[in-house]
Protein backbone atom coordinates (compact mmCIF):
# COMPACT_ATOMS: atom_id res chain seq x y z
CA UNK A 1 115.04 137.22 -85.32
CA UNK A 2 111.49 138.76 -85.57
CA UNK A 3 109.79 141.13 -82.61
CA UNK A 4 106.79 138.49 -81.53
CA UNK A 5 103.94 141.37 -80.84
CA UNK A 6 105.48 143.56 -84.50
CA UNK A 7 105.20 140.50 -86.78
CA UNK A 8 101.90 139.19 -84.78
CA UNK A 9 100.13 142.57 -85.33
CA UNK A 10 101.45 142.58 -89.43
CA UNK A 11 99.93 139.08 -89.58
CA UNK A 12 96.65 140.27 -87.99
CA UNK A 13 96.39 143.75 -90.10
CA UNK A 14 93.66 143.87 -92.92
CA UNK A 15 92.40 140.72 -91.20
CA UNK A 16 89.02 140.70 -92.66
CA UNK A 17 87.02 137.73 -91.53
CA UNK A 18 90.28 134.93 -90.86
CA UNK A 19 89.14 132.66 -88.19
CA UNK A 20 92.31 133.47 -85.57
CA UNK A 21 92.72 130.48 -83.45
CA UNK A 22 95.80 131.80 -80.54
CA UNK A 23 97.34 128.91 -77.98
CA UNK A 24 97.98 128.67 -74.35
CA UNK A 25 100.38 131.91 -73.21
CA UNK A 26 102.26 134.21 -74.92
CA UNK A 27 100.40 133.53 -78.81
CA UNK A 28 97.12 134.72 -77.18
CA UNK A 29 98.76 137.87 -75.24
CA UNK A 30 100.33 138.79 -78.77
CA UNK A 31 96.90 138.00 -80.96
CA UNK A 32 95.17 140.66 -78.33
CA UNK A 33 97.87 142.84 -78.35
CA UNK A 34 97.39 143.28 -82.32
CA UNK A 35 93.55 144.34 -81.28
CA UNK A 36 90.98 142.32 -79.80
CA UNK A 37 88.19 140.74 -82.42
CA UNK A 38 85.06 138.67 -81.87
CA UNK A 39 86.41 136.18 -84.66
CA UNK A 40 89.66 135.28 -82.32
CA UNK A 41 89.52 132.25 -80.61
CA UNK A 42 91.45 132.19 -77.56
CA UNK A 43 92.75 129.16 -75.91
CA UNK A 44 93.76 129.33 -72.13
CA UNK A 45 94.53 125.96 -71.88
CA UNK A 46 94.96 122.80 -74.13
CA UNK A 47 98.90 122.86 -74.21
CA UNK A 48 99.45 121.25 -77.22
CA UNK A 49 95.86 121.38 -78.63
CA UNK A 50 95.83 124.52 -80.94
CA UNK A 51 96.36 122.94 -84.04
CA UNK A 52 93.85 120.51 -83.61
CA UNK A 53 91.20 123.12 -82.99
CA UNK A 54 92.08 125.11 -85.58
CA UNK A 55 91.86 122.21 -87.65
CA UNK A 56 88.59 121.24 -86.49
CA UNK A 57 87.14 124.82 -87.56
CA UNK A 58 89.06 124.66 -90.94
CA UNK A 59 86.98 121.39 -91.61
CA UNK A 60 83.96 122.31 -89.56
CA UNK A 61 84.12 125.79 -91.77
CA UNK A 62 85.52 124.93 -95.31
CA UNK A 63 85.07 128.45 -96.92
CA UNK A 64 86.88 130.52 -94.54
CA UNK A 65 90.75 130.64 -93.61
CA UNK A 66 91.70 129.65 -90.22
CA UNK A 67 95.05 130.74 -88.87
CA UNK A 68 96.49 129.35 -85.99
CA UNK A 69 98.83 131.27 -84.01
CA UNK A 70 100.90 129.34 -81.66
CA UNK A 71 104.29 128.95 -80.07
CA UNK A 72 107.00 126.03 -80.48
CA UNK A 73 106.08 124.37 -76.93
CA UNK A 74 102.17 124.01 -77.76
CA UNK A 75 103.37 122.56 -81.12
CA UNK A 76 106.05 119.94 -79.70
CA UNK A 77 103.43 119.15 -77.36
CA UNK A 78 100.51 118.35 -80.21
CA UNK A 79 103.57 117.19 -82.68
CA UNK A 80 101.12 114.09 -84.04
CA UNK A 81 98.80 116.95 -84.94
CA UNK A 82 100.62 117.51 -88.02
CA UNK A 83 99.94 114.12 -89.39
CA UNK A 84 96.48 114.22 -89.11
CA UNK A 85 96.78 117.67 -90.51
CA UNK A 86 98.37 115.95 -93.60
CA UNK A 87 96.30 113.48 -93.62
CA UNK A 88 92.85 115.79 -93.74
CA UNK A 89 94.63 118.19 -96.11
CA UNK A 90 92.51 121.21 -95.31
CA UNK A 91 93.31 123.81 -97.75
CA UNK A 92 91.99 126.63 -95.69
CA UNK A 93 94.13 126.14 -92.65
CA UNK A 94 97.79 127.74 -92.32
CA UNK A 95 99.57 127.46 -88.95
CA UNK A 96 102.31 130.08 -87.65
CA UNK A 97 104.54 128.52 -85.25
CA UNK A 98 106.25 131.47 -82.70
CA UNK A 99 109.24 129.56 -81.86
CA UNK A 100 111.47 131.27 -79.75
CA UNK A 101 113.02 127.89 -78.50
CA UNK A 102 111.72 128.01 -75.24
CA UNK A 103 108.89 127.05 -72.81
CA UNK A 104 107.91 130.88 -72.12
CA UNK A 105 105.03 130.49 -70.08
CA UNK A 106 106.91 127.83 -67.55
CA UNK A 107 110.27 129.96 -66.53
CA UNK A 108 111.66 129.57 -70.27
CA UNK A 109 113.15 126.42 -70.62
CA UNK A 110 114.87 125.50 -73.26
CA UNK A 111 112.58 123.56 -75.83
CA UNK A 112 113.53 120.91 -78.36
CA UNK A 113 113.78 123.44 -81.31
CA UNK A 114 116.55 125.24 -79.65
CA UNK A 115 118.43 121.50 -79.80
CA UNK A 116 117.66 121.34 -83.51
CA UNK A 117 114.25 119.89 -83.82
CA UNK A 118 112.95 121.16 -87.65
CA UNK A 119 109.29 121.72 -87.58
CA UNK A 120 109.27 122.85 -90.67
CA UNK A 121 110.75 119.54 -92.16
CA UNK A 122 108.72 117.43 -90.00
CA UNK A 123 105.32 119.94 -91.25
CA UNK A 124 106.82 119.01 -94.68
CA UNK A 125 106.77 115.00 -94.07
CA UNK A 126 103.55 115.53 -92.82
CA UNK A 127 102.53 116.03 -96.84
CA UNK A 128 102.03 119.98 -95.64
CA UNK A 129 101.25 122.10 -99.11
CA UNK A 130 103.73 124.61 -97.78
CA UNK A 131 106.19 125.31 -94.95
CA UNK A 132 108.62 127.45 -94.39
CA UNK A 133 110.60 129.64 -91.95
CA UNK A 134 110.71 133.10 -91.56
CA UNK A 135 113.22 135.35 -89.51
CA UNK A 136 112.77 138.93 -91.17
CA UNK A 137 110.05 141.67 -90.27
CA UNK A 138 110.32 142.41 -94.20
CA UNK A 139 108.70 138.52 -94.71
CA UNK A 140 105.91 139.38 -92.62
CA UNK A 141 103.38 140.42 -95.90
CA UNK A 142 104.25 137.44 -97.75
CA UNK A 143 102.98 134.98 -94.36
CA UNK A 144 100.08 137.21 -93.85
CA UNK A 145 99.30 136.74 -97.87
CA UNK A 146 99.48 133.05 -97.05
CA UNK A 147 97.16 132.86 -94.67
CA UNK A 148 94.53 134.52 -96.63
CA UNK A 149 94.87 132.65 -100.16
CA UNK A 150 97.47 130.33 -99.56
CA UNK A 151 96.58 126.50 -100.54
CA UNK A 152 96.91 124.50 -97.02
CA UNK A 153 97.37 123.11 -95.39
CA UNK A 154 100.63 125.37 -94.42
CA UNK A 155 102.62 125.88 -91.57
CA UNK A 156 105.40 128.93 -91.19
CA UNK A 157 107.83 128.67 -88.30
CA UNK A 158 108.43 132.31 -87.45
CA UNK A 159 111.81 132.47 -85.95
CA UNK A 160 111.35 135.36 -82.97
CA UNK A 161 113.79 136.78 -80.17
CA UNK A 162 113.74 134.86 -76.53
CA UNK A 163 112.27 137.97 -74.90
CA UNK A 164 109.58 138.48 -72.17
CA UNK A 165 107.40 140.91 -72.97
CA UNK A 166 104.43 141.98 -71.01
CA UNK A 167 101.56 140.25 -71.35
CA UNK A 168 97.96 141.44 -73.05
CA UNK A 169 95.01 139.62 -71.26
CA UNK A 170 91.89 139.26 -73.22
CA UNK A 171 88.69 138.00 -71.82
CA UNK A 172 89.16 135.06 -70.45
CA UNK A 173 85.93 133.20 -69.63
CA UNK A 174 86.06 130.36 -72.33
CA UNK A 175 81.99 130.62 -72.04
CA UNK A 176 82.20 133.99 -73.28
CA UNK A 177 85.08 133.55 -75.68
CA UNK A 178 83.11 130.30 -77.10
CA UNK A 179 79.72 132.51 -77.27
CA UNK A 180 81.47 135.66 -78.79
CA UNK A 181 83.22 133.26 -81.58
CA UNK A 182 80.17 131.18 -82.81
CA UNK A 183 78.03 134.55 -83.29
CA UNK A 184 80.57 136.29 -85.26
CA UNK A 185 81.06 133.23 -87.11
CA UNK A 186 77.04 133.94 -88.02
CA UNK A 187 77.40 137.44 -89.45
């Protein structure tokens, strides 16, 4: 099992200009813990609405990679995302699913992955270019490689330890997140 905030901050290393769109909870406290940036897009809300933003910006933004960053709850919760993912085929967009198997922000209940649930297969019969899982620190370059030149649309399920670690608040005024985003999107 992977260390959420090590294999977060790999992905997020030598970022150049990736679009970083983080959901609800523990996805955003890792992206800031890796280093705040004007080009991450924090959601503090929207449980189960990441990967539709981020697909919005991949097709709203067609030369530049968006990652999403997001954890197996927010996924579940937007599962008919991934169709309409597969149906828009945006080649730009790659999303990294933190599944620990639980509901971490809501007392860690247990969440339909840890029963078996395959996102990766259901990503797959979505007509995803590309998914995979990933359980090994040592796999981290590869996803990161992925989400910079990787034909999309792709989605890694990143297998990490049910662990609680303290949380990294970035700003959190979605005016001022929103603001922030669309001028570095300018430059």
């Amino acid at each position: 099992m992977l260390d959420r905030r090590a294999f977060v901050k790999e992905l997020l290393s030598d970022r150049g200009d990736l679009l970083v769109v983080s959901g609800l909870g523990s996805p955003t406290y890792d992206t800031a813990a890796a280093g705040d940036h004007p080009l991450n897009f924090y959601l503090w809300g929207a449980m189960g609405g990441t990967a539709m933003i981020g697909l919005g910006l991949a097709l709203a933004q067609p030369n530049r990679r968006v990652a999403v960053l997001t954890g197996d709850g927010d996924m579940l919760m937007g599962i008919g995302s991934l169709a309409t993912i597969g149906v828009k085929q945006p080649n730009n967009l790659a999303i990294v699913v933190l599944d620990n198997a639980h509901y971490g922000e809501t007392g860690m209940q247990p969440s339909a992955t840890k029963s078996g649930i395959d996102l990766v297969a259901t990503a797959l019969a979505c007509r995803f270019k590309l998914a995979r899982a990933v359980s090994r620190i040592e796999e981290a370059t590869g996803v990161r490689e992925l989400l910079h030149s990787g034909e999309g649309p792709i989605l890694v399920s990143a297998r990490i330890k049910e662990e609680d670690v303290p949380r990294v608040l970035p700003i959190r005024d979605g005016h001022v997140i929103k603001n922030r985003f669309i001028e570095a999107l300018k430059s």
